[in-house]
Protein backbone atom coordinates (compact mmCIF):
# COMPACT_ATOMS: atom_id res chain seq x y z
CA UNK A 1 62.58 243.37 122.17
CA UNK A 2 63.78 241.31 119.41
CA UNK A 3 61.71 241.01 116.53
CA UNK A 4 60.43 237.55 116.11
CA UNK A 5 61.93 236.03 112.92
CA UNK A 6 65.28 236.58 114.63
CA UNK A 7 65.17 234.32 117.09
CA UNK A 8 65.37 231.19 114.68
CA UNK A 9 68.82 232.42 113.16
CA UNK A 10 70.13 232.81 116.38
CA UNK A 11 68.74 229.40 117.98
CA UNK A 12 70.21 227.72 114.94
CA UNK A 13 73.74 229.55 114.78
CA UNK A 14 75.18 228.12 118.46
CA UNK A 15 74.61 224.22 117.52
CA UNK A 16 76.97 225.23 114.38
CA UNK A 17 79.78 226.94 116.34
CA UNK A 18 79.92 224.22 118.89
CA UNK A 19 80.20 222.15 115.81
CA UNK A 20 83.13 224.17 114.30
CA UNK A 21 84.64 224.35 117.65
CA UNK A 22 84.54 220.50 118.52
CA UNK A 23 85.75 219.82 115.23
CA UNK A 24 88.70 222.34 115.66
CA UNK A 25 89.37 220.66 119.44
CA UNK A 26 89.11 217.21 117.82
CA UNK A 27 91.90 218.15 115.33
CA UNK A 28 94.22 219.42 117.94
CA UNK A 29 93.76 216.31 119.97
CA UNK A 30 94.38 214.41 116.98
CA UNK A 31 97.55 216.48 116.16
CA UNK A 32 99.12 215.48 120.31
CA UNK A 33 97.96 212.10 119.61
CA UNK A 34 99.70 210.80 116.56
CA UNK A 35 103.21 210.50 116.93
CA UNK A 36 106.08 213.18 115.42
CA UNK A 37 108.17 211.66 112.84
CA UNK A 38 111.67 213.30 112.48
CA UNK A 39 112.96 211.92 110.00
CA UNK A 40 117.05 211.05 110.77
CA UNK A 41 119.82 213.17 109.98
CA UNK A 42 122.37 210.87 107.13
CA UNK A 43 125.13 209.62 109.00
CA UNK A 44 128.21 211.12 107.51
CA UNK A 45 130.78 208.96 106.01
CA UNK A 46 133.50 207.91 108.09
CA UNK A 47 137.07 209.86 107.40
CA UNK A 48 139.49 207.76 105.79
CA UNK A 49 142.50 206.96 108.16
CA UNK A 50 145.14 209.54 108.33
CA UNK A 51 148.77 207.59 107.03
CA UNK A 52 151.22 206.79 109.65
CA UNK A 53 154.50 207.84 109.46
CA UNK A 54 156.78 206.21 108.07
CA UNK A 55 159.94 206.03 105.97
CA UNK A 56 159.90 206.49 102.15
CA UNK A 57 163.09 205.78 99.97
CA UNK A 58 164.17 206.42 96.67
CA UNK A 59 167.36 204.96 95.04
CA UNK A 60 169.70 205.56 92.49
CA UNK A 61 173.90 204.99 91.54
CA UNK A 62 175.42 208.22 91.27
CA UNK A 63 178.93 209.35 91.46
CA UNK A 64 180.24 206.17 91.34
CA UNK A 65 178.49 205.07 94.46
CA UNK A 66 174.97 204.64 95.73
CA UNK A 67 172.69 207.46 96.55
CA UNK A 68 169.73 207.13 98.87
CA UNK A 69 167.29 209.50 100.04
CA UNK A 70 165.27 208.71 102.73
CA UNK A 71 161.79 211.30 103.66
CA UNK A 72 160.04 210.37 107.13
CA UNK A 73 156.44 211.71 106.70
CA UNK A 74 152.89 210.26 106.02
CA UNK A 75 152.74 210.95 101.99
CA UNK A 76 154.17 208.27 100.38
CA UNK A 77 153.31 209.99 96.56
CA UNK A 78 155.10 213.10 97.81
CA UNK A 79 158.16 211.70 98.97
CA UNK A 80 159.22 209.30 96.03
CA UNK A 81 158.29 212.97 94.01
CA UNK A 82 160.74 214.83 95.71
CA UNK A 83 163.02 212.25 96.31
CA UNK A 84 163.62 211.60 92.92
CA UNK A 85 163.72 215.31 91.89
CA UNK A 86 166.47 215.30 94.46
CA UNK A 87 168.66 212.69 93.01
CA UNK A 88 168.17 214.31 89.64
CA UNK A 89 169.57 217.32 90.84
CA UNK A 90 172.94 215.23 91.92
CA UNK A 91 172.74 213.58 88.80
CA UNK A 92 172.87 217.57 87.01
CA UNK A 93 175.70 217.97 89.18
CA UNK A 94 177.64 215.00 88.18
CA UNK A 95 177.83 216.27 83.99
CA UNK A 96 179.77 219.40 85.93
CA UNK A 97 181.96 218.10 89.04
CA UNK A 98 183.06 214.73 87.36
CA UNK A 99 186.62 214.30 86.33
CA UNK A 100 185.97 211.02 84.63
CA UNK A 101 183.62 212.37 82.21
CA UNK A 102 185.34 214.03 79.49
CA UNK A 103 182.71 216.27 78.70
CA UNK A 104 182.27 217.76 82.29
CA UNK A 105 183.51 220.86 83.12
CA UNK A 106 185.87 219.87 85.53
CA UNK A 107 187.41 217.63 82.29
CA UNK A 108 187.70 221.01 80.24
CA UNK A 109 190.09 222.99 83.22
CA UNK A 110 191.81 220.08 83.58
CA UNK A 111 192.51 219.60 79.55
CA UNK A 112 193.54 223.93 79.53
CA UNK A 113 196.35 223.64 82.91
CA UNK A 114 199.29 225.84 81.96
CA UNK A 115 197.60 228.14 79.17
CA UNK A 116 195.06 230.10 80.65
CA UNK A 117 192.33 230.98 83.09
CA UNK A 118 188.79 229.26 82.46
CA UNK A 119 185.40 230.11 82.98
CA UNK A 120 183.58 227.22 85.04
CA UNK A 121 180.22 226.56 86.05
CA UNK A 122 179.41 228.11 89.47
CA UNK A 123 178.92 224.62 91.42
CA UNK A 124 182.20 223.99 89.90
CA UNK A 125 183.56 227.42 91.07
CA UNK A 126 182.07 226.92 94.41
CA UNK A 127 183.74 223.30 94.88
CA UNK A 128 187.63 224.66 93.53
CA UNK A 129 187.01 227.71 96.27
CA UNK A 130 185.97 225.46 99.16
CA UNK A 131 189.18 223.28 98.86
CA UNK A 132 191.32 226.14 98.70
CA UNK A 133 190.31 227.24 102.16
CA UNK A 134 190.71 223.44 103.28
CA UNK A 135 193.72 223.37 101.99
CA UNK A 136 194.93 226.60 103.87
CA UNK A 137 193.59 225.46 106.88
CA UNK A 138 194.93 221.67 106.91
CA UNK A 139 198.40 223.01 106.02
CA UNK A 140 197.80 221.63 102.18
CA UNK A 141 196.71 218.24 103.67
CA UNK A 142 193.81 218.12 101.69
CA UNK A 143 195.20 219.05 98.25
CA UNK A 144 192.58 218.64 95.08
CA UNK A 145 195.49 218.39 92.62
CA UNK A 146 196.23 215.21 93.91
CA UNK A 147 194.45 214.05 90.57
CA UNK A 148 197.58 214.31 88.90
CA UNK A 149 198.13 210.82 90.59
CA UNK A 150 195.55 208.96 89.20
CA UNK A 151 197.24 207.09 86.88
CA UNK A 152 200.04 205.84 89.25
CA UNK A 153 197.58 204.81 91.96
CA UNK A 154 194.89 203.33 90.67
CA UNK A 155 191.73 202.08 92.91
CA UNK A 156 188.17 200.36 92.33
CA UNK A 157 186.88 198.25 89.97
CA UNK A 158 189.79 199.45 87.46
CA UNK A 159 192.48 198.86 89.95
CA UNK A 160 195.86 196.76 90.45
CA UNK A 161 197.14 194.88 93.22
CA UNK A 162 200.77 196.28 93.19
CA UNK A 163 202.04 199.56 94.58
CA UNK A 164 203.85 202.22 91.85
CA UNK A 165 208.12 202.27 92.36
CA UNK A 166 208.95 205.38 94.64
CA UNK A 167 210.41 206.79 91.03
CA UNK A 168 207.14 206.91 89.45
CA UNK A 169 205.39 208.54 92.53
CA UNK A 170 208.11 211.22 92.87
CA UNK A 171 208.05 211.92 89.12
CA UNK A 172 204.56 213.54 89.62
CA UNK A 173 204.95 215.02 92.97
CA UNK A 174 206.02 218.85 91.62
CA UNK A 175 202.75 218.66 90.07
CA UNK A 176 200.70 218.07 92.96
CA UNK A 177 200.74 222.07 94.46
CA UNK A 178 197.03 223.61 95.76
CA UNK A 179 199.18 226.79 95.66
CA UNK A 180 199.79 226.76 91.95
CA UNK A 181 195.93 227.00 91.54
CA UNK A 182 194.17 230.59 91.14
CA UNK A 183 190.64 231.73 91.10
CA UNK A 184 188.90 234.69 90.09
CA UNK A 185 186.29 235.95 91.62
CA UNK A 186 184.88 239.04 89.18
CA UNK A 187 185.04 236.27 86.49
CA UNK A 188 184.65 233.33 87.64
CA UNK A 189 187.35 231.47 86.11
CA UNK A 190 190.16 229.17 87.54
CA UNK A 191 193.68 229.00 86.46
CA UNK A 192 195.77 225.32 86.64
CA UNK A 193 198.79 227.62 86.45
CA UNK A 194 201.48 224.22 85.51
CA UNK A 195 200.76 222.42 82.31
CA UNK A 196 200.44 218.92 83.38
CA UNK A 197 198.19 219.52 86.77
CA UNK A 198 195.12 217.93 87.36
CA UNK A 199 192.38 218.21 89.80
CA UNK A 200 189.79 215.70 91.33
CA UNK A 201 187.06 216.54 93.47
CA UNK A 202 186.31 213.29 94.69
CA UNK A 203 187.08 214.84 98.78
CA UNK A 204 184.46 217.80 98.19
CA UNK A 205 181.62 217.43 95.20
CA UNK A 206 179.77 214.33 96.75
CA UNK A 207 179.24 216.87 99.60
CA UNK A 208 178.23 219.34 97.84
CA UNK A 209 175.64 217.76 95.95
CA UNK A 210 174.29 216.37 99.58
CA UNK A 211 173.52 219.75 100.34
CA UNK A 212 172.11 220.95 96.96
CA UNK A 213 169.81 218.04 97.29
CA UNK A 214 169.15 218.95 100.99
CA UNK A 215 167.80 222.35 100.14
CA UNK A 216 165.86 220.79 97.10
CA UNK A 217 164.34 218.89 99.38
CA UNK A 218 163.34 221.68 102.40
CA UNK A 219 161.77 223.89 99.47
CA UNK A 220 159.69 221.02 98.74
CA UNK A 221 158.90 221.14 102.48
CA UNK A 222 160.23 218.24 103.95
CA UNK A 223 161.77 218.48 107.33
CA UNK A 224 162.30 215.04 108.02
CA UNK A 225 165.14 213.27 106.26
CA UNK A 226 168.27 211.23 105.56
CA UNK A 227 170.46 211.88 102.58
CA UNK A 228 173.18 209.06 102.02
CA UNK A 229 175.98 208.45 99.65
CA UNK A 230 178.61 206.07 100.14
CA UNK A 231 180.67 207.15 103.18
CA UNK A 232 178.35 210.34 103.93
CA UNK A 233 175.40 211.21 105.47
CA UNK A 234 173.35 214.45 105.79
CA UNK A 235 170.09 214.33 107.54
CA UNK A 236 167.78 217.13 108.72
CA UNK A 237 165.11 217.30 111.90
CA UNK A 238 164.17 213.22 113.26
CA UNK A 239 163.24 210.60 112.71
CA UNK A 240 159.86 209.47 114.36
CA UNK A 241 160.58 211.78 117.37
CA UNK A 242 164.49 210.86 117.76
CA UNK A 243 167.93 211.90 116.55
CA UNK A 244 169.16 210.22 113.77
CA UNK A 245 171.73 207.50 113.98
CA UNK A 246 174.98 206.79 111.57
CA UNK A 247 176.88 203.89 112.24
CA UNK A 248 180.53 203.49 112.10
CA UNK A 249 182.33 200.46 110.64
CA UNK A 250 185.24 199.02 112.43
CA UNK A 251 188.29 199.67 110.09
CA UNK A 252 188.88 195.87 110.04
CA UNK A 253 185.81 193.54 111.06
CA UNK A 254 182.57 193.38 109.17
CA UNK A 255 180.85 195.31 112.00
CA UNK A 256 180.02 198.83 113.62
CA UNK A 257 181.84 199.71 116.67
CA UNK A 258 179.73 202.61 117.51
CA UNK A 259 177.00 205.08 115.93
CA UNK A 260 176.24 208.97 116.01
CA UNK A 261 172.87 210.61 117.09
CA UNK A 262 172.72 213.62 115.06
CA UNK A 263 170.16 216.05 113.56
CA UNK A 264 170.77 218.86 111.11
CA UNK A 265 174.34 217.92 110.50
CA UNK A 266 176.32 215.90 108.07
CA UNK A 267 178.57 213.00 108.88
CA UNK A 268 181.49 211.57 106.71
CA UNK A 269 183.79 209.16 106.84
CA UNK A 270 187.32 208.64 105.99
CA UNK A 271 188.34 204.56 106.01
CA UNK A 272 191.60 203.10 105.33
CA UNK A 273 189.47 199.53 104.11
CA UNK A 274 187.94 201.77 101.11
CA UNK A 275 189.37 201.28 97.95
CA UNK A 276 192.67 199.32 99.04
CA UNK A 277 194.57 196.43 98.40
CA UNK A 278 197.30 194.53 100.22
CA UNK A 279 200.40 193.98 99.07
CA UNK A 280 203.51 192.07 101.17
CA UNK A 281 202.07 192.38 104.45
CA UNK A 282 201.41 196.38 103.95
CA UNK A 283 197.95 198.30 103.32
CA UNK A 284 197.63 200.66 100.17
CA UNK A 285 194.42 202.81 100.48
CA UNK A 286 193.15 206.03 98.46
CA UNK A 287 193.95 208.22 100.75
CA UNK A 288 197.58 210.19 99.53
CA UNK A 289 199.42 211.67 101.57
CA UNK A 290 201.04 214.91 99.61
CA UNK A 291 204.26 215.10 101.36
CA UNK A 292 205.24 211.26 100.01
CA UNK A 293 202.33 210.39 97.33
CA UNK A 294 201.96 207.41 99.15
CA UNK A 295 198.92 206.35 101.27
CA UNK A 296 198.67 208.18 104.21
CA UNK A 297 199.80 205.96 107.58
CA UNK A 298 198.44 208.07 110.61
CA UNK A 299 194.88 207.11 110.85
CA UNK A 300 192.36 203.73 109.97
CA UNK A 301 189.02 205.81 109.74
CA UNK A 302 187.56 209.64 110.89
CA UNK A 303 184.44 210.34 110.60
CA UNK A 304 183.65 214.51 111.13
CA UNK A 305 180.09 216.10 112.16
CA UNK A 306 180.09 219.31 110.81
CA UNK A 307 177.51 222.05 109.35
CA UNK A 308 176.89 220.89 106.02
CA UNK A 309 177.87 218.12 103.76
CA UNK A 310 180.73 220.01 101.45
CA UNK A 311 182.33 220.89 104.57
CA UNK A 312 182.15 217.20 106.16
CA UNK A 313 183.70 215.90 102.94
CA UNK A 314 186.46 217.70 102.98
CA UNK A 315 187.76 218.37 106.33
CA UNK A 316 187.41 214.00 107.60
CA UNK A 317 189.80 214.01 104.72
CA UNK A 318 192.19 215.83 106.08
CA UNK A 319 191.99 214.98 109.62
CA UNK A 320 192.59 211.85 108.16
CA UNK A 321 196.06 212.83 106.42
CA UNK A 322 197.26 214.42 109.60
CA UNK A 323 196.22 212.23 111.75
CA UNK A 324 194.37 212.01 115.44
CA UNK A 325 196.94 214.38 117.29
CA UNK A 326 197.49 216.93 114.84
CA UNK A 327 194.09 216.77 113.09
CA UNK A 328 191.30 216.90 115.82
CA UNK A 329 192.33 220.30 117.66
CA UNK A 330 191.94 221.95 113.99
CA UNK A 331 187.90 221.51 113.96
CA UNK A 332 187.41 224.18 116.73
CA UNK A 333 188.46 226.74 113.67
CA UNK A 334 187.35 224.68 110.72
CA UNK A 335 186.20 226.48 107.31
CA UNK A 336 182.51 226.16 107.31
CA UNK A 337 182.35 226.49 111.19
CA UNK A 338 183.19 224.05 113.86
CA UNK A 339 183.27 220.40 113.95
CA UNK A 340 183.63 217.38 115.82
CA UNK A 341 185.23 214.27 114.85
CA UNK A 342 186.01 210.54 115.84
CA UNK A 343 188.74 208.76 115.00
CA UNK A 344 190.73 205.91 115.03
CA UNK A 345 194.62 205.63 114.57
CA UNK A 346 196.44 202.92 113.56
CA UNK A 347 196.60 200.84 117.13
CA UNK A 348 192.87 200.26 116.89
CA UNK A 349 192.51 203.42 119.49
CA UNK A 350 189.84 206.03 119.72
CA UNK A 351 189.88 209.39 119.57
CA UNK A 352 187.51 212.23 119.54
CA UNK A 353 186.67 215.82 120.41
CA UNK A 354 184.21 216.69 123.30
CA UNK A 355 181.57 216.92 120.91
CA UNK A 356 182.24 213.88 118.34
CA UNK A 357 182.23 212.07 122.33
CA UNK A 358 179.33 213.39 123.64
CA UNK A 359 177.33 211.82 120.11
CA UNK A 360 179.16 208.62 120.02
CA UNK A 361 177.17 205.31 121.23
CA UNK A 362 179.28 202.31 121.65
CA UNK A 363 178.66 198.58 120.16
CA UNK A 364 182.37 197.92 121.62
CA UNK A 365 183.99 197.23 124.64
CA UNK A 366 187.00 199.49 124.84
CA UNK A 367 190.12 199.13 127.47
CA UNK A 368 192.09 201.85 129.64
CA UNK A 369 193.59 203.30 126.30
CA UNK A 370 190.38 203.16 124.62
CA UNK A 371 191.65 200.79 121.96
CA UNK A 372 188.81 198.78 120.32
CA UNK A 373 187.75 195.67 121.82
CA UNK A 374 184.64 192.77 120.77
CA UNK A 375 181.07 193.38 120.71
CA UNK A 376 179.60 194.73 123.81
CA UNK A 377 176.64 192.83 125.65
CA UNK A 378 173.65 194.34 124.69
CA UNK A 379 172.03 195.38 128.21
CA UNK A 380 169.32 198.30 126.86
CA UNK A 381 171.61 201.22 128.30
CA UNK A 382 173.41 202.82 125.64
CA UNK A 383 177.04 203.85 126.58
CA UNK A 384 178.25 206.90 125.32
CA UNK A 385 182.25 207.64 124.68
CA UNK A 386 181.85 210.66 126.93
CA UNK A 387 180.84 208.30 130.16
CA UNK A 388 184.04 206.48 130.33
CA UNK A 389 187.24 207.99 132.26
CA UNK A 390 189.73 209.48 129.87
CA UNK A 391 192.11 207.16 127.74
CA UNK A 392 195.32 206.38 129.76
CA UNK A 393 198.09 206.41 126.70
């Protein structure tokens, strides 16, 4: 039996634990009845707008002509960067490859022909060997020492309206010889072996710096992009998901007769309408022919697609000199690998090789013999050279 004094603690300890335990239940019910407050996660700020693509330029005269480079990509900063780094290059190239700055090195061969072998720059070196093997191949139709004519023909902004006497031109003819030019290769140097030679590289160093500029610019890591100077493109990968296109000027209207879609390729063109003048009915042009020293009479414009830009430069100047017939079954075997080629003789009439077809897009009606015709009707269909039946001629 419990002792009596306990019996008070123990009637007065249950009214406290129901007291404790109310209070706990109240709590909890208090707890499911107020509402939960999460508090909101921040809203995070909205990414800026990636760039579209687009086309960034940079310009500069170089070479005697205008130089454009042209990056298609979505950073604008990066573009005019590299861009300009890329003309800067061309303009490093210019102090070297220029024969109408006296202090180039091209200057300082020409100043030592007929004494001895010189030492040259490698771009130089590089441009001399090139024409060598275009001159083997064209049968000395594209001849660098035709520089030894520049003061008989003169051209450009410097230039005359009356042809040299057919004296004067043969009095410099011996002179003109691609033969009569060595190069070494364990040194480096070229020999003008005839005092009195010259050489101009006006046919292959524009091309040349297109490509140095071209790998400038795919180090940078550009993959997109047009490279222009004067008569010569070189462009690499597309252009907002398409080929790139070239246009080619009629040799006598103010107006393109047709374009090329290329990629990774460089496209030059020879014109008869460059640097020319006429005199008594009869067109003088730049273009010499080696055999006469007078302007070459076979073709009005060519315009070659080959591998690279030196290549491009030199060979539509050739083609050009031999004309259509004897010129466009060469550029299976050209130096630098094959190429194709479009050109037009002196009738007005097209010609091309499979391949220079195949790229051609027409802005031109042409007849049976594929001679040049007006502006075609614009209809959304793009005609290409290699649709139409072969020329009847």
């Amino acid at each position: 039996m419990m002792p009596a004094h306990s019996r008070p603690l123990a009637t007065t300890a249950l009214p406290l634990l129901a007291l404790l335990a109310l209070g706990a239940c109240s709590r909890e019910a208090d707890r499911e009845d107020r509402p939960t407050i999460v508090e909101p996660a921040p809203t995070p700020a909205p990414a800026p707008p990636r760039p579209e693509a687009e086309l960034h330029t940079v310009e500069r005269l170089l070479m005697g002509t205008g130089w454009r480079v042209s990056i298609w990509g979505d950073d604008a900063a990066a573009a005019r960067r590299d861009g300009e780094l890329a003309l800067e290059e061309v303009a490093r190239l210019e102090q070297i490859l220029s024969e109408w700055r006296p202090t180039s090195d091209i200057s300082r061969l020409n100043a030592a022909a007929g004494t001895e072998p010189i030492v040259v720059d490698p771009a130089l070196f590089d441009c001399v060997r090139a024409s060598l093997d275009v001159a083997r191949w064209s049968g000395g139709a594209y001849d660098v020492s035709w520089a030894v004519m520049r003061d008989v023909w003169r051209f450009g902004d410097n230039g005359r309206d009356v042809p040299p006497t057919a004296a004067e031109v043969q009095a410099r003819l011996p002179l003109w010889n691609w033969e009569r030019i060595r190069v070494n290769d364990e040194q480096r140097s070229v020999l003008l072996e005839q005092r009195g030679m010259q050489i101009g590289l006006g046919g292959v160093a524009k091309g040349y710096a297109l490509d140095r500029a071209h790998d400038l610019l795919v180090r940078a890591g550009h993959e997109n992009f047009m490279l222009f100077a004067g008569g010569q493109v070189l462009v690499r990968g597309l252009r907002g998901g398409r080929k790139w296109r070239v246009g080619i000027q009629h040799p006598r209207e103010p107006r393109y007769f047709a374009f090329v879609e290329v990629t990774n390729a460089s496209v030059a063109t020879s014109g008869d309408y460059e640097h020319s003048f006429m005199y008594e009915g009869r067109r003088y042009h730049h273009i010499l022919d080696p055999e006469t020293g007078f302007p070459s009479e076979r073709s009005t414009s060519v315009t070659v697609i080959a591998p690279t830009g030196l290549w491009a430069d030199a060979v539509d100047t050739a083609v050009f000199i031999l004309g259509p017939e004897r010129g466009l079954p060469l550029l299976e075997h050209a130096p630098g690998g094959r190429a194709e080629a479009i050109a037009v003789d002196t009738e007005m009439r097209v010609w091309a090789t499979p391949g220079g077809a195949e790229a051609l897009i027409l802005r031109a009606e042409l007849d049976a013999a594929w001679h040049i015709g007006p502006e075609a009707p614009r209809d959304g269909v793009d005609a290409r050279l290699s649709e139409l039946p072969a020329p009847v001629r």
